[in-house]
N, C-alpha and C. Protein backbone atom coordinates (compact mmCIF):
# COMPACT_ATOMS: atom_id res chain seq x y z
N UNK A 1 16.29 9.00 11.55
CA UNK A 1 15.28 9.90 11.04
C UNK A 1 14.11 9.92 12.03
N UNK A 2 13.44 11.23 12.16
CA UNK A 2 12.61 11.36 13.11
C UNK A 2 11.68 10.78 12.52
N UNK A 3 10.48 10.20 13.68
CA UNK A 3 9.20 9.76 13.02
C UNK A 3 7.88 10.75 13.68
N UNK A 4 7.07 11.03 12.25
CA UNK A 4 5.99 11.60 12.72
C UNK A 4 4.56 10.39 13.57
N UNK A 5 4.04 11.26 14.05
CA UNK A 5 2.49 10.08 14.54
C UNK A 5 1.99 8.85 13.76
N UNK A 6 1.89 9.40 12.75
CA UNK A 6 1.26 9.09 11.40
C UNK A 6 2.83 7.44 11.15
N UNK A 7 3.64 8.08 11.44
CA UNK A 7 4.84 6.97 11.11
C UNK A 7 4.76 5.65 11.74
N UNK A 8 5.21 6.30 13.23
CA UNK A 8 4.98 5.46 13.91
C UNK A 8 3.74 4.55 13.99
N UNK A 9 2.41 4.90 13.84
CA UNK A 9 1.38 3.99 13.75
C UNK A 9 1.65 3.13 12.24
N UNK A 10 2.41 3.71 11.05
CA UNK A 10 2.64 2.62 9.93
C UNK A 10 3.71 1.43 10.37
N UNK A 11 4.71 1.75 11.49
CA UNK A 11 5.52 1.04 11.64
C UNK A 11 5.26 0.40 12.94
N UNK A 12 4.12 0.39 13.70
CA UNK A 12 3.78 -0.28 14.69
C UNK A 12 2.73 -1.36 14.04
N UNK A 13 2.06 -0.83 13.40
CA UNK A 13 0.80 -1.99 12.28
C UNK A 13 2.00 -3.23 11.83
N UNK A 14 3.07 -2.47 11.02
CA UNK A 14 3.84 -3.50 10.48
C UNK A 14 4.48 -4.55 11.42
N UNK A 15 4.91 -4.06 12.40
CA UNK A 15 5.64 -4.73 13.14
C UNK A 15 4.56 -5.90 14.28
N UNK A 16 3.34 -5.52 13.88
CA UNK A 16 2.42 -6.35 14.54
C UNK A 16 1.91 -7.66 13.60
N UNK A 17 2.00 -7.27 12.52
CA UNK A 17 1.30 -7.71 11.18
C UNK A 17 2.84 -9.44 11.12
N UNK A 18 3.70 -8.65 11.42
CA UNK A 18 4.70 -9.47 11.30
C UNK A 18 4.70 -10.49 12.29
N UNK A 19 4.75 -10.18 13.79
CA UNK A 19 4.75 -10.98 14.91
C UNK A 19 3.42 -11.55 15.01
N UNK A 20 2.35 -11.38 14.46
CA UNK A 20 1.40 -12.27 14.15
C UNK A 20 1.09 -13.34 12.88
N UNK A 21 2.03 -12.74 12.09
CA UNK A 21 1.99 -13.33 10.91
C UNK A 21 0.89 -13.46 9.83
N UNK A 22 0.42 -12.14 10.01
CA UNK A 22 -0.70 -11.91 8.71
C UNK A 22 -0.81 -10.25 8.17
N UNK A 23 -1.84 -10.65 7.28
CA UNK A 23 -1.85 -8.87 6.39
C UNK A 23 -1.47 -7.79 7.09
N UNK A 24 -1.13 -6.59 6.87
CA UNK A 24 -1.32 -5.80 7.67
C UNK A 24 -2.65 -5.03 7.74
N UNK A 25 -3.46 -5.44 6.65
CA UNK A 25 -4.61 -4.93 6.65
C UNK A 25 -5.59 -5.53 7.54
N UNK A 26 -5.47 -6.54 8.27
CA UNK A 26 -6.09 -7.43 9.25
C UNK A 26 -5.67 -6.27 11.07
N UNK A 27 -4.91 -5.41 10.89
CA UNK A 27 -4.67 -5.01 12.30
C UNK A 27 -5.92 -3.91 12.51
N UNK A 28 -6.30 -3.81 13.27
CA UNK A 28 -7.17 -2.93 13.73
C UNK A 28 -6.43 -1.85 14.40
N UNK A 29 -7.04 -0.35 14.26
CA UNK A 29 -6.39 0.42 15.05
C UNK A 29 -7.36 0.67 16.26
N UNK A 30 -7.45 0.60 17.39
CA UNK A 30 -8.06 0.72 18.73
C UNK A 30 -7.82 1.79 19.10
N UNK A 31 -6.67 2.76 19.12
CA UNK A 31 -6.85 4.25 19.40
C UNK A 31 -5.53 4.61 19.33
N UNK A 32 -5.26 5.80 18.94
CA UNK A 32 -3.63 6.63 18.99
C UNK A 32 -4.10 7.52 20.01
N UNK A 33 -3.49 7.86 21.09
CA UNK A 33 -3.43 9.16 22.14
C UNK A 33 -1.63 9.74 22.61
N UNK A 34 -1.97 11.36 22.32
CA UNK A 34 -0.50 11.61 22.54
C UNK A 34 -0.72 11.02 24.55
N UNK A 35 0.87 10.50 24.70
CA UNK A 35 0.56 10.53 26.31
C UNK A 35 2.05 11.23 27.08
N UNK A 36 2.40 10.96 27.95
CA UNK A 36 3.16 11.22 29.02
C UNK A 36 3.96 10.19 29.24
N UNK A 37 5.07 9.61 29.33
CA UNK A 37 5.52 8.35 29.71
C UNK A 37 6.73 8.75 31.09
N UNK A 38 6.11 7.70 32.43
CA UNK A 38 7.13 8.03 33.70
C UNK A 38 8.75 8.26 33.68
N UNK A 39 9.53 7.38 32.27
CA UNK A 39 10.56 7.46 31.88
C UNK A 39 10.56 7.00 30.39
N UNK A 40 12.66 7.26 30.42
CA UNK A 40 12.84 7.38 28.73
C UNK A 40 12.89 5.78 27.94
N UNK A 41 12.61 4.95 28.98
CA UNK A 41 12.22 3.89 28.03
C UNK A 41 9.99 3.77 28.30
N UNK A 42 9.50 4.66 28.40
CA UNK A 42 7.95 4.95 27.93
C UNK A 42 7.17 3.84 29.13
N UNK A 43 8.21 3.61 30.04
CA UNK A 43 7.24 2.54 31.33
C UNK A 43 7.60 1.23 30.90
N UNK A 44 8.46 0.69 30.36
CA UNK A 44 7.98 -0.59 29.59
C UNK A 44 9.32 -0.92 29.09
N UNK A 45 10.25 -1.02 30.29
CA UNK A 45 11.58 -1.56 30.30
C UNK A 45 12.21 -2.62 30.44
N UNK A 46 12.74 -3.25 29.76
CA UNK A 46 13.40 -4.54 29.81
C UNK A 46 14.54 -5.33 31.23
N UNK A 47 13.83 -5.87 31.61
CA UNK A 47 14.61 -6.71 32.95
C UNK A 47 15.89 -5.97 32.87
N UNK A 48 16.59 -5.36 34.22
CA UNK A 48 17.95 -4.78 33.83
C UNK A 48 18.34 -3.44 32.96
N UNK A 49 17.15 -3.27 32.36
CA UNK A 49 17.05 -2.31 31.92
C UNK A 49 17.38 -0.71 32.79
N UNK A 50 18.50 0.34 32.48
CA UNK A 50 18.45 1.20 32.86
C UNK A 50 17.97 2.45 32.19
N UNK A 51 17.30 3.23 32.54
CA UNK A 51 16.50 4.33 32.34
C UNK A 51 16.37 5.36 32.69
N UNK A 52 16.83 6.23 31.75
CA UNK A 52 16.42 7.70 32.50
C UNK A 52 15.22 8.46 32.88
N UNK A 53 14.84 8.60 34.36
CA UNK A 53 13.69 8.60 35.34
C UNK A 53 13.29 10.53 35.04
N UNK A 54 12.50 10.53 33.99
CA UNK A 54 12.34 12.16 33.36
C UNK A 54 10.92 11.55 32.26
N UNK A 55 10.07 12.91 32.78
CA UNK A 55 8.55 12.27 31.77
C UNK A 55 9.13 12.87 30.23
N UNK A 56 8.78 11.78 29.93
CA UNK A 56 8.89 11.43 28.31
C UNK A 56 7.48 11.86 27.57
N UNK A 57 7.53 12.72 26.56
CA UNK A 57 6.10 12.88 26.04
C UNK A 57 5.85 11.79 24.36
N UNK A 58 5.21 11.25 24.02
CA UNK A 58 5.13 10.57 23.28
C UNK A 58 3.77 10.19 23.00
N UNK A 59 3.57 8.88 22.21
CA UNK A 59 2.34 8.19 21.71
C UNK A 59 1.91 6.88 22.61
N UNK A 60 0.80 6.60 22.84
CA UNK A 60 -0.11 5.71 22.60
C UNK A 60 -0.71 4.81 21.94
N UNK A 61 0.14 4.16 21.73
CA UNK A 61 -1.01 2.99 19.78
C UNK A 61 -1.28 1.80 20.31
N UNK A 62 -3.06 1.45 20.18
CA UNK A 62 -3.11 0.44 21.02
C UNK A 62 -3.72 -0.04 19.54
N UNK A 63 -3.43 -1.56 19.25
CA UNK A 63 -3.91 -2.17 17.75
C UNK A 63 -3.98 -3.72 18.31
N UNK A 64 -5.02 -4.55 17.52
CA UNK A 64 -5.36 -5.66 17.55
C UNK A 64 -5.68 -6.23 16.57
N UNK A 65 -5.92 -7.42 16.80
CA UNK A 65 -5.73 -8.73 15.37
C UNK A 65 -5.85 -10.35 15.80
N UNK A 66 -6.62 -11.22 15.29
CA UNK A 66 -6.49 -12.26 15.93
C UNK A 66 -6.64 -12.42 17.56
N UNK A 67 -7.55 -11.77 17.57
CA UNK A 67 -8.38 -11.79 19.02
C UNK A 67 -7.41 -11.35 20.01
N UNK A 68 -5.91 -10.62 19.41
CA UNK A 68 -4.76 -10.41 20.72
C UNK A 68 -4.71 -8.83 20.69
N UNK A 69 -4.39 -7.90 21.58
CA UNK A 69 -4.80 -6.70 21.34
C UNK A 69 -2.82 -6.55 21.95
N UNK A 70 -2.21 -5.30 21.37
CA UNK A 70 -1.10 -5.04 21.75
C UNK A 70 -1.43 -3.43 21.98
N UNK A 71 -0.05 -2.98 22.72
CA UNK A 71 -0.06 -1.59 22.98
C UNK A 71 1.32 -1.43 22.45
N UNK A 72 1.61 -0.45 21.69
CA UNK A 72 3.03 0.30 21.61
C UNK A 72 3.09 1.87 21.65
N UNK A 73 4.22 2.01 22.57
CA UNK A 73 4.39 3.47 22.98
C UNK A 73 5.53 4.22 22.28
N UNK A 74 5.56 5.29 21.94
CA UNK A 74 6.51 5.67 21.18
C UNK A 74 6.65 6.89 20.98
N UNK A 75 7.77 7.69 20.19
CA UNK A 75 7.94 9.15 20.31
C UNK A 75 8.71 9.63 18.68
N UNK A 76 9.46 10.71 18.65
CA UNK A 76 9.91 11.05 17.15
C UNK A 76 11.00 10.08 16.73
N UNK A 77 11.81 9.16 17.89
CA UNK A 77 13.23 8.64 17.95
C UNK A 77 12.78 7.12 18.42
N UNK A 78 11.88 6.46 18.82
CA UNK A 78 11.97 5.15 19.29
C UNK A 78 10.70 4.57 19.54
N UNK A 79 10.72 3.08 19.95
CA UNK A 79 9.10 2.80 19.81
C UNK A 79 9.21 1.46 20.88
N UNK A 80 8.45 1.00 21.62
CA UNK A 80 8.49 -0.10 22.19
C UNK A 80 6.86 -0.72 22.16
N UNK A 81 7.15 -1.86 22.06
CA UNK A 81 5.76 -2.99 22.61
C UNK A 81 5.82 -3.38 23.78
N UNK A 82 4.48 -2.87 24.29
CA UNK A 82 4.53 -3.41 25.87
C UNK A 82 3.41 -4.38 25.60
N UNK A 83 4.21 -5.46 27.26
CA UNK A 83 3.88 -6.26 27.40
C UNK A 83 3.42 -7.25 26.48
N UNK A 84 3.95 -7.61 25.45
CA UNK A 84 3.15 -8.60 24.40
C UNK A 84 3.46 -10.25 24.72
N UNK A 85 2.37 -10.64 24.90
CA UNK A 85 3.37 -12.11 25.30
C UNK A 85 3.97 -12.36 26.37
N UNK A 86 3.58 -11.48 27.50
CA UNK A 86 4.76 -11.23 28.75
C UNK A 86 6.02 -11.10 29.05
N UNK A 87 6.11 -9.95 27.62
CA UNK A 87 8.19 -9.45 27.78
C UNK A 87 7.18 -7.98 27.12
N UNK A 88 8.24 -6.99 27.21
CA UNK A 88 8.38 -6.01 26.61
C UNK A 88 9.34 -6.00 25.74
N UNK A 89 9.03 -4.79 24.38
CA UNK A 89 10.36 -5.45 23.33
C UNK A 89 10.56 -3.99 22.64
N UNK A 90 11.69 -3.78 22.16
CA UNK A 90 12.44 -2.79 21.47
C UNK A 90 11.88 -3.04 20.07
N UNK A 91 11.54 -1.70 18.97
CA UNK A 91 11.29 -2.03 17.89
C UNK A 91 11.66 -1.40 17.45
C-alpha cells in the first residue's frame, strides 16, 4: 500500500520511538521537506548494496529524542534511516 507524507512521518516517529525505546510522543519533528534522492535506495545504501543510479523524488523527515537526532528518507513505496548509529537501515 502506498504511503502518503503524512504516513510516512507516522511510521518514521514509530519506528524511532521503538529503536529508542520510549513514547512516541517524546519524538520531536525537526522538519519534513519533499527532496530529490541521487538513487533508488534515497543515498543511504547498505554495504553491497545495489541500486538503481536514477533521481528518486521523495521525503525528508528529520526527528529527534533523547538528545539523538535521526534522518529518514522516503517515498509512496519505501523508507530508510540514514545513518543512525553508523549503519543505514531498511524500514
Amino acid at each position: 500500500m502506498a504511503m502518503t507524507k503524512e504516513d510516512a512521518v507516522r511510521r518514521a516517529r514509530a519506528d524511532l520511538a521503538s529503536r529508542l525505546g520510549v513514547n512516541e510522543n517524546e519524538i520531536e519533528e525537526d522538519s519534513v521537506e519533499d527532496a530529490d534522492f541521487p538513487d533508488a535506495s534515497f543515498g543511504a545504501g547498505s554495504p553491497g548494496e545495489m541500486s538503481a543510479q536514477m533521481i528518486t523524488p521523495g521525503w525528508r523527515i528529520r526527528l529527534s529524542a533523547c538528545g539523538e537526532r535521526a534522518e529518514y528518507r522516503a517515498n509512496r513505496n519505501r523508507m530508510r534511516l540514514v545513518n543512525f548509529r553508523g549503519a543505514n537501515h531498511q524500514v
